[in-house]
PDB file of N, CA and C in Angstrom:
ATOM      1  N   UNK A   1     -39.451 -18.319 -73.377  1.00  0.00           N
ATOM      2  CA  UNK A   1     -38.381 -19.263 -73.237  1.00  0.00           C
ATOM      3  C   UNK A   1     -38.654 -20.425 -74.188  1.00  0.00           C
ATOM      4  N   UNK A   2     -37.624 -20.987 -75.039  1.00  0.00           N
ATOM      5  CA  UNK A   2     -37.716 -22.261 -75.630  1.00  0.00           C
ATOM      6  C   UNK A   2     -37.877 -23.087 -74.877  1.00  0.00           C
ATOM      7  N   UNK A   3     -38.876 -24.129 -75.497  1.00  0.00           N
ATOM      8  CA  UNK A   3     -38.768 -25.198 -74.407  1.00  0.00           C
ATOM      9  C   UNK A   3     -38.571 -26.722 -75.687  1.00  0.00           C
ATOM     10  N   UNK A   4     -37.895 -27.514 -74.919  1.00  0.00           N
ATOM     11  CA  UNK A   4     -37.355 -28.513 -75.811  1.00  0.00           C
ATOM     12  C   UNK A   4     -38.515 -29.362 -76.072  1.00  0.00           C
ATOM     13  N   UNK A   5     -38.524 -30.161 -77.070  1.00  0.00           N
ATOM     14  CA  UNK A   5     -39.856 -31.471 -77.180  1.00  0.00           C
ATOM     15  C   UNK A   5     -40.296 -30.665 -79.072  1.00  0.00           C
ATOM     16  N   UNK A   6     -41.333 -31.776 -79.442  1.00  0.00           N
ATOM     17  CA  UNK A   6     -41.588 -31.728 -80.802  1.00  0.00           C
ATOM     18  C   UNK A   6     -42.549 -30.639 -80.925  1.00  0.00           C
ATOM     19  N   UNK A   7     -42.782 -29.490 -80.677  1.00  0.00           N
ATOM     20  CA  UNK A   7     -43.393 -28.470 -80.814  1.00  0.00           C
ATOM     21  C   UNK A   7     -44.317 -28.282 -79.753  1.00  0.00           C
ATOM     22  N   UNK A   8     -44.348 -29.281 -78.862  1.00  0.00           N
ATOM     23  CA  UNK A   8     -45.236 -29.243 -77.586  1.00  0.00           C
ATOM     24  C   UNK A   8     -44.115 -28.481 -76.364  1.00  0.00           C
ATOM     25  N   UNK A   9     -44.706 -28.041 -75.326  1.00  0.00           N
ATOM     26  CA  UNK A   9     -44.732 -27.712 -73.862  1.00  0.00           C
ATOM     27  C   UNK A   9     -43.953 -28.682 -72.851  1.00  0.00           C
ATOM     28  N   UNK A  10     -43.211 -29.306 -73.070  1.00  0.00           N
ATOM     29  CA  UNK A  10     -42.553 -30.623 -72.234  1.00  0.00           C
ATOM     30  C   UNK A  10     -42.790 -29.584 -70.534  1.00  0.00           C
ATOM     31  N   UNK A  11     -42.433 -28.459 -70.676  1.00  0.00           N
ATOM     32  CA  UNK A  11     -41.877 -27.658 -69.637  1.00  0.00           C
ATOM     33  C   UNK A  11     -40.519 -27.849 -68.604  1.00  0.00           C
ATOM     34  N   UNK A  12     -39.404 -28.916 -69.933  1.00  0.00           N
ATOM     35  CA  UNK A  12     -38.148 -28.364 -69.635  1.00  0.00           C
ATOM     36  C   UNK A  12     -37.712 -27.425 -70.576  1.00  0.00           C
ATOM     37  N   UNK A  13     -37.339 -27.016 -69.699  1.00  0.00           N
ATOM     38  CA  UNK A  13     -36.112 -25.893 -70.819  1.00  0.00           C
ATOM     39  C   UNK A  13     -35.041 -26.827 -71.573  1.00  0.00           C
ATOM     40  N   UNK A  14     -34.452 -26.657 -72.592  1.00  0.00           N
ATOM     41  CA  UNK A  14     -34.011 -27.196 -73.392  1.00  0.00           C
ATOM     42  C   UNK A  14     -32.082 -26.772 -72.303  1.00  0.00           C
ATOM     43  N   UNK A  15     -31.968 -25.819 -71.978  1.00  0.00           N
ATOM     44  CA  UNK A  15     -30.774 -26.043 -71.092  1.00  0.00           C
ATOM     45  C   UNK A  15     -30.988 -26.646 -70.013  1.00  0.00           C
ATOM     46  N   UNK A  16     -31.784 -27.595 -70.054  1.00  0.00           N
ATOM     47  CA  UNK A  16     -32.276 -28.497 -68.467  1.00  0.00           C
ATOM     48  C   UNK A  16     -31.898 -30.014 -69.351  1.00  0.00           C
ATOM     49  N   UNK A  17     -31.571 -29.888 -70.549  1.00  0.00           N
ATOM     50  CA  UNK A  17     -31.328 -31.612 -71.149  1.00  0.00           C
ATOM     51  C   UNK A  17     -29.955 -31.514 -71.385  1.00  0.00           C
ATOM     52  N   UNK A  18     -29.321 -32.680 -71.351  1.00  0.00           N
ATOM     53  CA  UNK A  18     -27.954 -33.180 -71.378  1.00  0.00           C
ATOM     54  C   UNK A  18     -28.000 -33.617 -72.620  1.00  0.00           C
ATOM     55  N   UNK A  19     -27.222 -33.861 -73.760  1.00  0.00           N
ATOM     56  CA  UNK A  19     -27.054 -34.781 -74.415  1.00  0.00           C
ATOM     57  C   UNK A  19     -25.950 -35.523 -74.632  1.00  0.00           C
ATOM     58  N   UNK A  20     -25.802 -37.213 -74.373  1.00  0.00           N
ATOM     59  CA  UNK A  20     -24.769 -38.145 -74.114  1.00  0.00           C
ATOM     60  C   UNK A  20     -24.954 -38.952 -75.321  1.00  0.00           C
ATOM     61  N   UNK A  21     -24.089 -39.275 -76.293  1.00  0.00           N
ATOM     62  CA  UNK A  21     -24.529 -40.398 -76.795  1.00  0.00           C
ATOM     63  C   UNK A  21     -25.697 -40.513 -77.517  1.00  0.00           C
ATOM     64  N   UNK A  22     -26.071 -39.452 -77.863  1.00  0.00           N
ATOM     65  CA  UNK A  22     -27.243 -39.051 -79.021  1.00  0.00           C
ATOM     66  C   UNK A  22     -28.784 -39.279 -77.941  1.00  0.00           C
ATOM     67  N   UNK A  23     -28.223 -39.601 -76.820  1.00  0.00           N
ATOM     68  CA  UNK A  23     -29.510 -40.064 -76.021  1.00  0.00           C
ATOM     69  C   UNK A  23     -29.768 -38.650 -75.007  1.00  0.00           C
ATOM     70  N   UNK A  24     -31.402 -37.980 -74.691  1.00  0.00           N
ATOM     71  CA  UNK A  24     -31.440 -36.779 -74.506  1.00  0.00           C
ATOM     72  C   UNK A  24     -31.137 -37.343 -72.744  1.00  0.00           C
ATOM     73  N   UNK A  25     -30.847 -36.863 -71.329  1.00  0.00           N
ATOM     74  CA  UNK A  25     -31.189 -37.061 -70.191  1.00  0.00           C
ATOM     75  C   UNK A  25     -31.658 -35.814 -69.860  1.00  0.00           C
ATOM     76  N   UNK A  26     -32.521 -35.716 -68.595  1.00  0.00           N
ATOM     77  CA  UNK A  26     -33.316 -34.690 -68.135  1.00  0.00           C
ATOM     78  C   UNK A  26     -32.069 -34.751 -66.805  1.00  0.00           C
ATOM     79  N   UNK A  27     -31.795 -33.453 -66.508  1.00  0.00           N
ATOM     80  CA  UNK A  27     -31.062 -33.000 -65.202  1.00  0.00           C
ATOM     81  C   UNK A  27     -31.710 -33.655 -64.060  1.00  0.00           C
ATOM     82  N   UNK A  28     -32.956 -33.464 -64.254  1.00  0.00           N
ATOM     83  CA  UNK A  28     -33.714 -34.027 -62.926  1.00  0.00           C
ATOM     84  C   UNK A  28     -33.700 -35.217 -62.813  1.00  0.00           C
ATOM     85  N   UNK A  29     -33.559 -36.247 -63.773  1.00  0.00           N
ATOM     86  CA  UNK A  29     -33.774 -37.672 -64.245  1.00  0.00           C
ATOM     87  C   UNK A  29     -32.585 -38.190 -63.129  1.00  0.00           C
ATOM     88  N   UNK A  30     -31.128 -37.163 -63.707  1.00  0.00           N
ATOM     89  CA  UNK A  30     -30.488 -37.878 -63.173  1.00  0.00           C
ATOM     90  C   UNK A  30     -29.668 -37.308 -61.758  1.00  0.00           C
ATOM     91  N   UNK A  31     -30.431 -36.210 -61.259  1.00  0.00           N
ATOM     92  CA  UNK A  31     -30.037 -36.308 -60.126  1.00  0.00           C
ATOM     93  C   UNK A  31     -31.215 -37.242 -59.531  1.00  0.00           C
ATOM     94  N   UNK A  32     -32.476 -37.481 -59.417  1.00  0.00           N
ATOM     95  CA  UNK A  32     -33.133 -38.728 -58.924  1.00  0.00           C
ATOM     96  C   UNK A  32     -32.263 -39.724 -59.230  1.00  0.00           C
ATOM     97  N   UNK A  33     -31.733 -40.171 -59.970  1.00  0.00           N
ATOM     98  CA  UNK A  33     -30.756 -41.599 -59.971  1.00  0.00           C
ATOM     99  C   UNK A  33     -29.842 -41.726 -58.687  1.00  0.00           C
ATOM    100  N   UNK A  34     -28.961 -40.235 -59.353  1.00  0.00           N
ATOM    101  CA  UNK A  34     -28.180 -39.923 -58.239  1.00  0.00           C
ATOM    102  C   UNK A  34     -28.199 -40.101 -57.011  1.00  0.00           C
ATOM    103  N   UNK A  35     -29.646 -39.869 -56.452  1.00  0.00           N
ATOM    104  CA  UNK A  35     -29.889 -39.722 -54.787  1.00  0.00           C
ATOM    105  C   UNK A  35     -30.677 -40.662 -54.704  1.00  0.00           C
ATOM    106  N   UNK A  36     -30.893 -41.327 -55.233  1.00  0.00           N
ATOM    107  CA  UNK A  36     -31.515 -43.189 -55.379  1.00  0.00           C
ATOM    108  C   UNK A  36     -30.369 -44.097 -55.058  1.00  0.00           C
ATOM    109  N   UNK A  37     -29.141 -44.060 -55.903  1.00  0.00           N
ATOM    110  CA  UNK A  37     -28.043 -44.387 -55.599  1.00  0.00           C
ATOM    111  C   UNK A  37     -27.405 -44.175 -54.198  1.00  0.00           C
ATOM    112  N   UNK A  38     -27.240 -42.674 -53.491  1.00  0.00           N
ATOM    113  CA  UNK A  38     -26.429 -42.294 -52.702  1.00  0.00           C
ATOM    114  C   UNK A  38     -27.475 -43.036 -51.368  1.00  0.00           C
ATOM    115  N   UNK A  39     -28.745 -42.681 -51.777  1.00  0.00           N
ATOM    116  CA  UNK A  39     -29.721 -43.432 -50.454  1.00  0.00           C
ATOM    117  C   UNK A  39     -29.100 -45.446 -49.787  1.00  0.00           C
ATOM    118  N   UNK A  40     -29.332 -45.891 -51.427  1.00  0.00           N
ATOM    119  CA  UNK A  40     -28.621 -47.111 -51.550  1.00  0.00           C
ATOM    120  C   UNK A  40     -27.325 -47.717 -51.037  1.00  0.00           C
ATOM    121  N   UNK A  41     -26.653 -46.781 -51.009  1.00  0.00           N
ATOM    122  CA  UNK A  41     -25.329 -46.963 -50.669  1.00  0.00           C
ATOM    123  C   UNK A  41     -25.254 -46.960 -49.119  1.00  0.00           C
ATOM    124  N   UNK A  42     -25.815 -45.515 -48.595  1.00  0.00           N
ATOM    125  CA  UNK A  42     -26.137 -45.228 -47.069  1.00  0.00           C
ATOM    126  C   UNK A  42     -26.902 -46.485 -46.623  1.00  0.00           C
ATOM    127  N   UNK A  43     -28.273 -46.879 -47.197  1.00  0.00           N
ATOM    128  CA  UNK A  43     -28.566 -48.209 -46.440  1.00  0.00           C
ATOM    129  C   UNK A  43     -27.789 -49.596 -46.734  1.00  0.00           C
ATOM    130  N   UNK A  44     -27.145 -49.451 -47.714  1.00  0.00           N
ATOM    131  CA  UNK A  44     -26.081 -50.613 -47.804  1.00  0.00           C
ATOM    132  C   UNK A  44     -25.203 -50.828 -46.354  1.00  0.00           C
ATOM    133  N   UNK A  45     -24.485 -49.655 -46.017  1.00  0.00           N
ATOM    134  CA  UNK A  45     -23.658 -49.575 -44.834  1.00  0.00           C
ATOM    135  C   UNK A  45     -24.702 -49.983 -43.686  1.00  0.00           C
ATOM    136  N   UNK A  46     -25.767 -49.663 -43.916  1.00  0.00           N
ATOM    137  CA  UNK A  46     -26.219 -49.912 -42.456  1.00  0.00           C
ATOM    138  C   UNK A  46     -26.373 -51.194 -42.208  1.00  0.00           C
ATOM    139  N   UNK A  47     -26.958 -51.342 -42.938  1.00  0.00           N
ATOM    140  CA  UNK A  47     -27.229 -52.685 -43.300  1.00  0.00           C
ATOM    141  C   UNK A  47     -25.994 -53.898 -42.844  1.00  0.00           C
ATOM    142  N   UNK A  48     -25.030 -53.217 -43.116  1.00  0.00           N
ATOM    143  CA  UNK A  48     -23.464 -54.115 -43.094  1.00  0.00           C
ATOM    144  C   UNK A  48     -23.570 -53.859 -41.795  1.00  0.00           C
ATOM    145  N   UNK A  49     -23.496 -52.821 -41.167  1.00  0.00           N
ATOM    146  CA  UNK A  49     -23.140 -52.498 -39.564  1.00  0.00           C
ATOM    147  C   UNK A  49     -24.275 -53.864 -38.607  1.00  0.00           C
ATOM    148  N   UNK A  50     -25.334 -53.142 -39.251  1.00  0.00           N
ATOM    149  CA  UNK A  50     -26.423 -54.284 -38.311  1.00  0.00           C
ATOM    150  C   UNK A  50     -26.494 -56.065 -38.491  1.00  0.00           C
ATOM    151  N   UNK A  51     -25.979 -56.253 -39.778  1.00  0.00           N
ATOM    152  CA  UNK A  51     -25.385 -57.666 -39.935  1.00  0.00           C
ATOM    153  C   UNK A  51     -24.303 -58.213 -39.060  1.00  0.00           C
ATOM    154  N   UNK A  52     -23.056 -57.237 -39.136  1.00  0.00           N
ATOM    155  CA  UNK A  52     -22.002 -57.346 -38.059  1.00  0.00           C
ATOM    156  C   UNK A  52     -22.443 -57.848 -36.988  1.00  0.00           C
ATOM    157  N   UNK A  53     -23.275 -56.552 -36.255  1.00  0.00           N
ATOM    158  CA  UNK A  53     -23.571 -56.864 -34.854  1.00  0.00           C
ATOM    159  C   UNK A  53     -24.052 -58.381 -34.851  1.00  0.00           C
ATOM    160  N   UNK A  54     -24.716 -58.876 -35.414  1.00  0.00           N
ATOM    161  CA  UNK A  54     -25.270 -60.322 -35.097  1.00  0.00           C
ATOM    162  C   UNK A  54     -23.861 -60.995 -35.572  1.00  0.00           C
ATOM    163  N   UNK A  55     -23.339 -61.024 -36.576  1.00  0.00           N
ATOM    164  CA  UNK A  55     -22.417 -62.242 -36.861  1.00  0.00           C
ATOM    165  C   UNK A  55     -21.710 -62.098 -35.348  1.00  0.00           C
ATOM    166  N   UNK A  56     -21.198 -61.073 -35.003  1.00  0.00           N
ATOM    167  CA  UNK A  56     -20.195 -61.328 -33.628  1.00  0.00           C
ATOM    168  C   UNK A  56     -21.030 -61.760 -32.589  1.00  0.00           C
ATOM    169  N   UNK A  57     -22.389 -61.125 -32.035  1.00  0.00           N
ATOM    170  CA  UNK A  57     -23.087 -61.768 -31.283  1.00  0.00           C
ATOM    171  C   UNK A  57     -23.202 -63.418 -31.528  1.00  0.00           C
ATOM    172  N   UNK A  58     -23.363 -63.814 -32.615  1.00  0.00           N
ATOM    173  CA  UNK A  58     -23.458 -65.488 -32.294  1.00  0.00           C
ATOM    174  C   UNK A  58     -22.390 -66.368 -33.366  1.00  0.00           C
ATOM    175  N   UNK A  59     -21.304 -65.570 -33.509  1.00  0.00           N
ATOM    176  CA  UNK A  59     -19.907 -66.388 -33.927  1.00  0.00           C
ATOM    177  C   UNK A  59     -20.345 -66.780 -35.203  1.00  0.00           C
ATOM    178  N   UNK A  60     -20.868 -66.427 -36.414  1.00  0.00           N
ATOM    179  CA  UNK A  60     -20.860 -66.848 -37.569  1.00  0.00           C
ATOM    180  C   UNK A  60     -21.097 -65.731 -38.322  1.00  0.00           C
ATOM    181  N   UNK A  61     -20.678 -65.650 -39.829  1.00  0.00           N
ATOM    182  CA  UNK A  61     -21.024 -64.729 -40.823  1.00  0.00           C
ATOM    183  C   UNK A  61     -22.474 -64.297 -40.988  1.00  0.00           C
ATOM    184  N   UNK A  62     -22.770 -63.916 -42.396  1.00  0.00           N
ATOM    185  CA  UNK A  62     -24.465 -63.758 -42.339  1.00  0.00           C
ATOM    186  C   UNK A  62     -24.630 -64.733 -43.554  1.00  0.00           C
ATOM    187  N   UNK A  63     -23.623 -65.227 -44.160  1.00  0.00           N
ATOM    188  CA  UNK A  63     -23.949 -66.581 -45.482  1.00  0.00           C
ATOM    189  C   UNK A  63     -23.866 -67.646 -44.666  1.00  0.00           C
ATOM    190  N   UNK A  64     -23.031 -67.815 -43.652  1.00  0.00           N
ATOM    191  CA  UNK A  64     -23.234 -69.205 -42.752  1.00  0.00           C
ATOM    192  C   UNK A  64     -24.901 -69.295 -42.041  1.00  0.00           C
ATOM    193  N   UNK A  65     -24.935 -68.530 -41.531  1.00  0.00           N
ATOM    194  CA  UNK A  65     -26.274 -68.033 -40.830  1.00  0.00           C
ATOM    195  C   UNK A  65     -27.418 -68.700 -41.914  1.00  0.00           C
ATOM    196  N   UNK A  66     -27.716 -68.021 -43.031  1.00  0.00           N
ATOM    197  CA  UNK A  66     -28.904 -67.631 -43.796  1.00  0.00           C
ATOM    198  C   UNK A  66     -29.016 -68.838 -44.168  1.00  0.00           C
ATOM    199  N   UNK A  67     -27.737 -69.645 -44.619  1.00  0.00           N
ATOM    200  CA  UNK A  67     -27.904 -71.236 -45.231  1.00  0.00           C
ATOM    201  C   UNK A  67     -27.975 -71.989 -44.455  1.00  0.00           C
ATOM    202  N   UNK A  68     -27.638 -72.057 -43.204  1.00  0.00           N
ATOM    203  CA  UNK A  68     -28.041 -72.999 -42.032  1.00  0.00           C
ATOM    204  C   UNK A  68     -29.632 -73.253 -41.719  1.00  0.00           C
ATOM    205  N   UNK A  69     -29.560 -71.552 -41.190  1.00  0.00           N
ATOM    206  CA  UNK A  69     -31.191 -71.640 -41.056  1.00  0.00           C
ATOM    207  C   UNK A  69     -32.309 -72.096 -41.770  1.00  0.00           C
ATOM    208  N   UNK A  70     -32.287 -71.486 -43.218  1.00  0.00           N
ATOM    209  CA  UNK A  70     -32.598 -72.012 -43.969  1.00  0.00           C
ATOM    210  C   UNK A  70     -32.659 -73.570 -44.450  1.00  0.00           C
ATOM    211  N   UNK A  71     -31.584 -74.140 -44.323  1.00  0.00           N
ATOM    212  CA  UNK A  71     -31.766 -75.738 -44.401  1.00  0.00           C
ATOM    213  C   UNK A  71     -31.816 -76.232 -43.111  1.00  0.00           C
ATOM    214  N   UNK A  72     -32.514 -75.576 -41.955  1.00  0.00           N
ATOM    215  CA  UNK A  72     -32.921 -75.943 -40.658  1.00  0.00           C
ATOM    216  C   UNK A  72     -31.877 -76.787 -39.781  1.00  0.00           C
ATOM    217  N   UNK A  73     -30.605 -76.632 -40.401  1.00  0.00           N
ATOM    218  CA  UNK A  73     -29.292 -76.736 -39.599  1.00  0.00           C
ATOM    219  C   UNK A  73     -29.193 -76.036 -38.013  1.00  0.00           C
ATOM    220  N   UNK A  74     -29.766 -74.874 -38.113  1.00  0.00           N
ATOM    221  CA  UNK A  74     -29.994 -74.483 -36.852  1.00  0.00           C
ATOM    222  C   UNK A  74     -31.354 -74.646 -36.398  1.00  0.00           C
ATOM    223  N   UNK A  75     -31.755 -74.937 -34.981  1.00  0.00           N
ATOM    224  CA  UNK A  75     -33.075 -75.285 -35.061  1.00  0.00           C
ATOM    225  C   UNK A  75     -33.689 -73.921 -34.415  1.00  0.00           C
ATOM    226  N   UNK A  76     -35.365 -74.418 -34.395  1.00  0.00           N
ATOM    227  CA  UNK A  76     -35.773 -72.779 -33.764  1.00  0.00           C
ATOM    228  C   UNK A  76     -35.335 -73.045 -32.020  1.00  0.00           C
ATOM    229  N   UNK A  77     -34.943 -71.867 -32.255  1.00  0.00           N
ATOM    230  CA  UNK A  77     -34.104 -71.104 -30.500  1.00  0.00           C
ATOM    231  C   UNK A  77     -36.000 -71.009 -29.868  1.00  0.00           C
ATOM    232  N   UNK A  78     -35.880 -71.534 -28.395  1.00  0.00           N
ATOM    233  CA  UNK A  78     -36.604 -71.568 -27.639  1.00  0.00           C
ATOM    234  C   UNK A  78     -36.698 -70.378 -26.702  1.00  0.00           C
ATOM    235  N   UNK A  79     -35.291 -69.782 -26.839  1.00  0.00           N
ATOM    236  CA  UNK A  79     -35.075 -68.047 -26.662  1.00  0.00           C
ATOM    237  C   UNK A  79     -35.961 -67.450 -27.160  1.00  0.00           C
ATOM    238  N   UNK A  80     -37.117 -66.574 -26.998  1.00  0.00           N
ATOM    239  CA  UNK A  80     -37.948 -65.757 -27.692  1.00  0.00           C
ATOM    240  C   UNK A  80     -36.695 -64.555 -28.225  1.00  0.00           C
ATOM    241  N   UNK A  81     -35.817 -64.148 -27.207  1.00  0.00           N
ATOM    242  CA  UNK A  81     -34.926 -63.255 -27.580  1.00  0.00           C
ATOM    243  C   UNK A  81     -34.047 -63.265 -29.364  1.00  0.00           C
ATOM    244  N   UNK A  82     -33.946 -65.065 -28.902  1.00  0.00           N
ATOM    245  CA  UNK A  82     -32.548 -65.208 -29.914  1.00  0.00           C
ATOM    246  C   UNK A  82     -33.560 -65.244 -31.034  1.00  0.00           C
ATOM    247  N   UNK A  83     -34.981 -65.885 -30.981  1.00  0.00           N
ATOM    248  CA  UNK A  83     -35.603 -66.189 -32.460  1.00  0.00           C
ATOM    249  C   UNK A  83     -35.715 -65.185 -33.105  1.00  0.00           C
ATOM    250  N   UNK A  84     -36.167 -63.791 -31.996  1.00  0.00           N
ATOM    251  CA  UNK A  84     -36.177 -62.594 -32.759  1.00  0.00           C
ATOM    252  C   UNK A  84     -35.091 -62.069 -33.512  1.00  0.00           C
ATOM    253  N   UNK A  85     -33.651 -62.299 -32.971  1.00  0.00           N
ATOM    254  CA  UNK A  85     -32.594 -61.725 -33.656  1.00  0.00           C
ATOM    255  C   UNK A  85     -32.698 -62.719 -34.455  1.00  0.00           C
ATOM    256  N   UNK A  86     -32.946 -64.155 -34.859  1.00  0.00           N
ATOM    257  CA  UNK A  86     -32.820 -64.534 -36.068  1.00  0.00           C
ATOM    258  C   UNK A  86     -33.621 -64.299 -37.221  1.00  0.00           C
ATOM    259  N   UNK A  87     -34.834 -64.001 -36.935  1.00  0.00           N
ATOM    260  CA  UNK A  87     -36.038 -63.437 -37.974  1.00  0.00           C
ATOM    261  C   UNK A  87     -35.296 -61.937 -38.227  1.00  0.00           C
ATOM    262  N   UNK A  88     -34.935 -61.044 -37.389  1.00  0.00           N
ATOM    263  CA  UNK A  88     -34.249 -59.675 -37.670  1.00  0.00           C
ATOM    264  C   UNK A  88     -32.920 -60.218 -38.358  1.00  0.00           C
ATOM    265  N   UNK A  89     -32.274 -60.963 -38.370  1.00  0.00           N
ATOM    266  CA  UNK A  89     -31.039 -61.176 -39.341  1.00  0.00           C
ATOM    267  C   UNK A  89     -31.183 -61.962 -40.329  1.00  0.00           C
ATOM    268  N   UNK A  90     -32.222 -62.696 -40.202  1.00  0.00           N
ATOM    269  CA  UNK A  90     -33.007 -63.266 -41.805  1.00  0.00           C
ATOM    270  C   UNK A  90     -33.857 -61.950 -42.762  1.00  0.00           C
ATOM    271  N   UNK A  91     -34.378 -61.045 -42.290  1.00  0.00           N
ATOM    272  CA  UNK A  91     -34.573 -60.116 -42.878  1.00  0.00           C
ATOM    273  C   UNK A  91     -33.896 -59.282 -43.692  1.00  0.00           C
ATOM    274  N   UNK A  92     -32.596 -58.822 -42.766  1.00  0.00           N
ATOM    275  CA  UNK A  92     -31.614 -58.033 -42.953  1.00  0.00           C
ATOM    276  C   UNK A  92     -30.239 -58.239 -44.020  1.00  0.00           C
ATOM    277  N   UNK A  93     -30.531 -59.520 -44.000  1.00  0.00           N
ATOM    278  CA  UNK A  93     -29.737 -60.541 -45.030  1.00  0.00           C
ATOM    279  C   UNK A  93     -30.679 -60.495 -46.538  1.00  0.00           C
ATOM    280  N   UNK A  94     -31.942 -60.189 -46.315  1.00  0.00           N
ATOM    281  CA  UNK A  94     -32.773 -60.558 -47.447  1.00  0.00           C
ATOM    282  C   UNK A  94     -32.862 -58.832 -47.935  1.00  0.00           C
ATOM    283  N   UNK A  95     -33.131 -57.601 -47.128  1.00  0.00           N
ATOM    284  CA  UNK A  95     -32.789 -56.387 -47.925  1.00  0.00           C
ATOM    285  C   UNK A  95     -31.545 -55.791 -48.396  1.00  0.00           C
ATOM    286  N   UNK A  96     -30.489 -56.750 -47.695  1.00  0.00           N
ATOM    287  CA  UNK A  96     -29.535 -56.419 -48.345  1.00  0.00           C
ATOM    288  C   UNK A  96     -29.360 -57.111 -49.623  1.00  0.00           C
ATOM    289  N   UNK A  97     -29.903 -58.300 -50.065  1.00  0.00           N
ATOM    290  CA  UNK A  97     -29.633 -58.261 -51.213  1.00  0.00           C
ATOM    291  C   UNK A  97     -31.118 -57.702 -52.135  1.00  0.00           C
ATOM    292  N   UNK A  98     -31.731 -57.403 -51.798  1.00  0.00           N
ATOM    293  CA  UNK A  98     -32.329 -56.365 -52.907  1.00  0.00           C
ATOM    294  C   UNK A  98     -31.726 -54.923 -52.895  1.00  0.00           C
ATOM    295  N   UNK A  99     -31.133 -54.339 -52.056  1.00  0.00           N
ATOM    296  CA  UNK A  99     -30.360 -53.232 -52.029  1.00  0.00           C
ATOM    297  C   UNK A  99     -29.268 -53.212 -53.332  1.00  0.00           C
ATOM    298  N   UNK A 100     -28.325 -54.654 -52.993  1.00  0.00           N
ATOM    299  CA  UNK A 100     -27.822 -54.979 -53.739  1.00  0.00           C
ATOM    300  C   UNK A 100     -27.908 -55.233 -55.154  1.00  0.00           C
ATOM    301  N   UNK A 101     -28.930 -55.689 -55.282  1.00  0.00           N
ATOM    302  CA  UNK A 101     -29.312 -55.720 -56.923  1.00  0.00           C
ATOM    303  C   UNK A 101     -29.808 -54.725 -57.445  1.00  0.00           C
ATOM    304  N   UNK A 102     -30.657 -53.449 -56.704  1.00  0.00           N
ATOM    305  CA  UNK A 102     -30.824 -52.496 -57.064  1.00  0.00           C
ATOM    306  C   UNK A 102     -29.621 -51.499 -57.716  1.00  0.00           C
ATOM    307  N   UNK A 103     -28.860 -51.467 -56.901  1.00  0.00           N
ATOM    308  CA  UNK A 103     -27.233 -50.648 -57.057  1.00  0.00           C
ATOM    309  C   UNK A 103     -27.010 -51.502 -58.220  1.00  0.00           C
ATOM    310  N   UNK A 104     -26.673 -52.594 -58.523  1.00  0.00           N
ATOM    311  CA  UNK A 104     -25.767 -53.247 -59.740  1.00  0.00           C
ATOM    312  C   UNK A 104     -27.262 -53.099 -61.231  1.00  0.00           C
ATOM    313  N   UNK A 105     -28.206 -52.692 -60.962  1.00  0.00           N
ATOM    314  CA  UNK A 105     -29.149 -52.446 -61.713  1.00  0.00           C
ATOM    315  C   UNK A 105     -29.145 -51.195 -62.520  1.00  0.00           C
ATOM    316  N   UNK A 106     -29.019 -50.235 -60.898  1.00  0.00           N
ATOM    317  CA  UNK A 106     -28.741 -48.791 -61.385  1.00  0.00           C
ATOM    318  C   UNK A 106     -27.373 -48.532 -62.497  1.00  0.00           C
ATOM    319  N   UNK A 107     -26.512 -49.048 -61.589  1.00  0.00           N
ATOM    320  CA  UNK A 107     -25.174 -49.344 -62.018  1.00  0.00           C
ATOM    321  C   UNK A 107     -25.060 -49.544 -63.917  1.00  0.00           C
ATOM    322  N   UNK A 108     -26.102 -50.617 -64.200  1.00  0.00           N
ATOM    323  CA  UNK A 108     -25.977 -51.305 -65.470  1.00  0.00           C
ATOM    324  C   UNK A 108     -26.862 -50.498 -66.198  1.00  0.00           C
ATOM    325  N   UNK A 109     -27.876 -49.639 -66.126  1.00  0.00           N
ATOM    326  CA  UNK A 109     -28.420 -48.488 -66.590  1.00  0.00           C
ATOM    327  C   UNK A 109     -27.705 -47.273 -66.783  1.00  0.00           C
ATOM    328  N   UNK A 110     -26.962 -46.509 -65.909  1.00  0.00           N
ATOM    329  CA  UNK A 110     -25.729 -45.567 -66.368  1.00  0.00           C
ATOM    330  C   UNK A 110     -24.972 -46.078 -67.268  1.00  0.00           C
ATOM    331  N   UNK A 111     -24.829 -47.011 -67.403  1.00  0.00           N
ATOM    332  CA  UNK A 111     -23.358 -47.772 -68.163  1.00  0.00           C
ATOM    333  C   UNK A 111     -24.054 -48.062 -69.486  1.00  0.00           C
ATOM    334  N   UNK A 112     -25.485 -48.994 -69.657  1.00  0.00           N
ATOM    335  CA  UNK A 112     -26.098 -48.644 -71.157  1.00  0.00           C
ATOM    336  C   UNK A 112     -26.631 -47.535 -71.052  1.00  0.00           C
ATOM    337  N   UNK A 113     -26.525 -46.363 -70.955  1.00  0.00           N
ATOM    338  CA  UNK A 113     -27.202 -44.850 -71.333  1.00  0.00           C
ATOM    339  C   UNK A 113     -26.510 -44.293 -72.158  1.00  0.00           C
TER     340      UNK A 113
END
């Protein structure tokens, strides 16, 4: 079998590369993107769902929330209960935006390829 690369062994097959744009991609390359992406997206939603639940539990968004707390507008809850949901929705606020920048990352990598 041919295998693609400068006279070496890559051990793809040369019908395993795409070529876009004079630039080679590996099939595998980009279904890993692919399911990097689709993972991203799935914890994006969750992420939204479990934010929800708190904004309705205590009547505010999760940008009202994060900037309050943060500028100690809200003080610490003497609730062991409530502090926990606020450390769990200060968290949850903080992977969603690395989720987020990941996707608009990925995003901006397909788009220069």
């Amino acid at each position: 079998m041919f295998m693609h690369g400068s006279g070496t062994n890559t051990g793809t097959a040369l019908h395993d590369t795409v070529i876009t744009g004079g630039h080679p991609f590996y099939k595998s390359d980009m279904t890993l993107n692919l399911e990097e992406i689709e993972e991203l997206v799935l914890r994006r939603k969750w992420l939204l769902s479990e934010l929800k639940r708190f904004e309705e539990k205590y009547g505010m968004d999760s940008e009202e929330f994060i900037r309050s707390w943060r500028e100690g507008l809200i003080p610490e809850p003497d609730d062991p209960e409530v502090h926990g949901d606020f450390m769990v929705w200060e968290a949850l606020v903080e992977e969603l935006v690395t989720v987020e920048s990941k996707l608009r990352s990925l995003g901006r990598n397909n788009l220069e390829a």
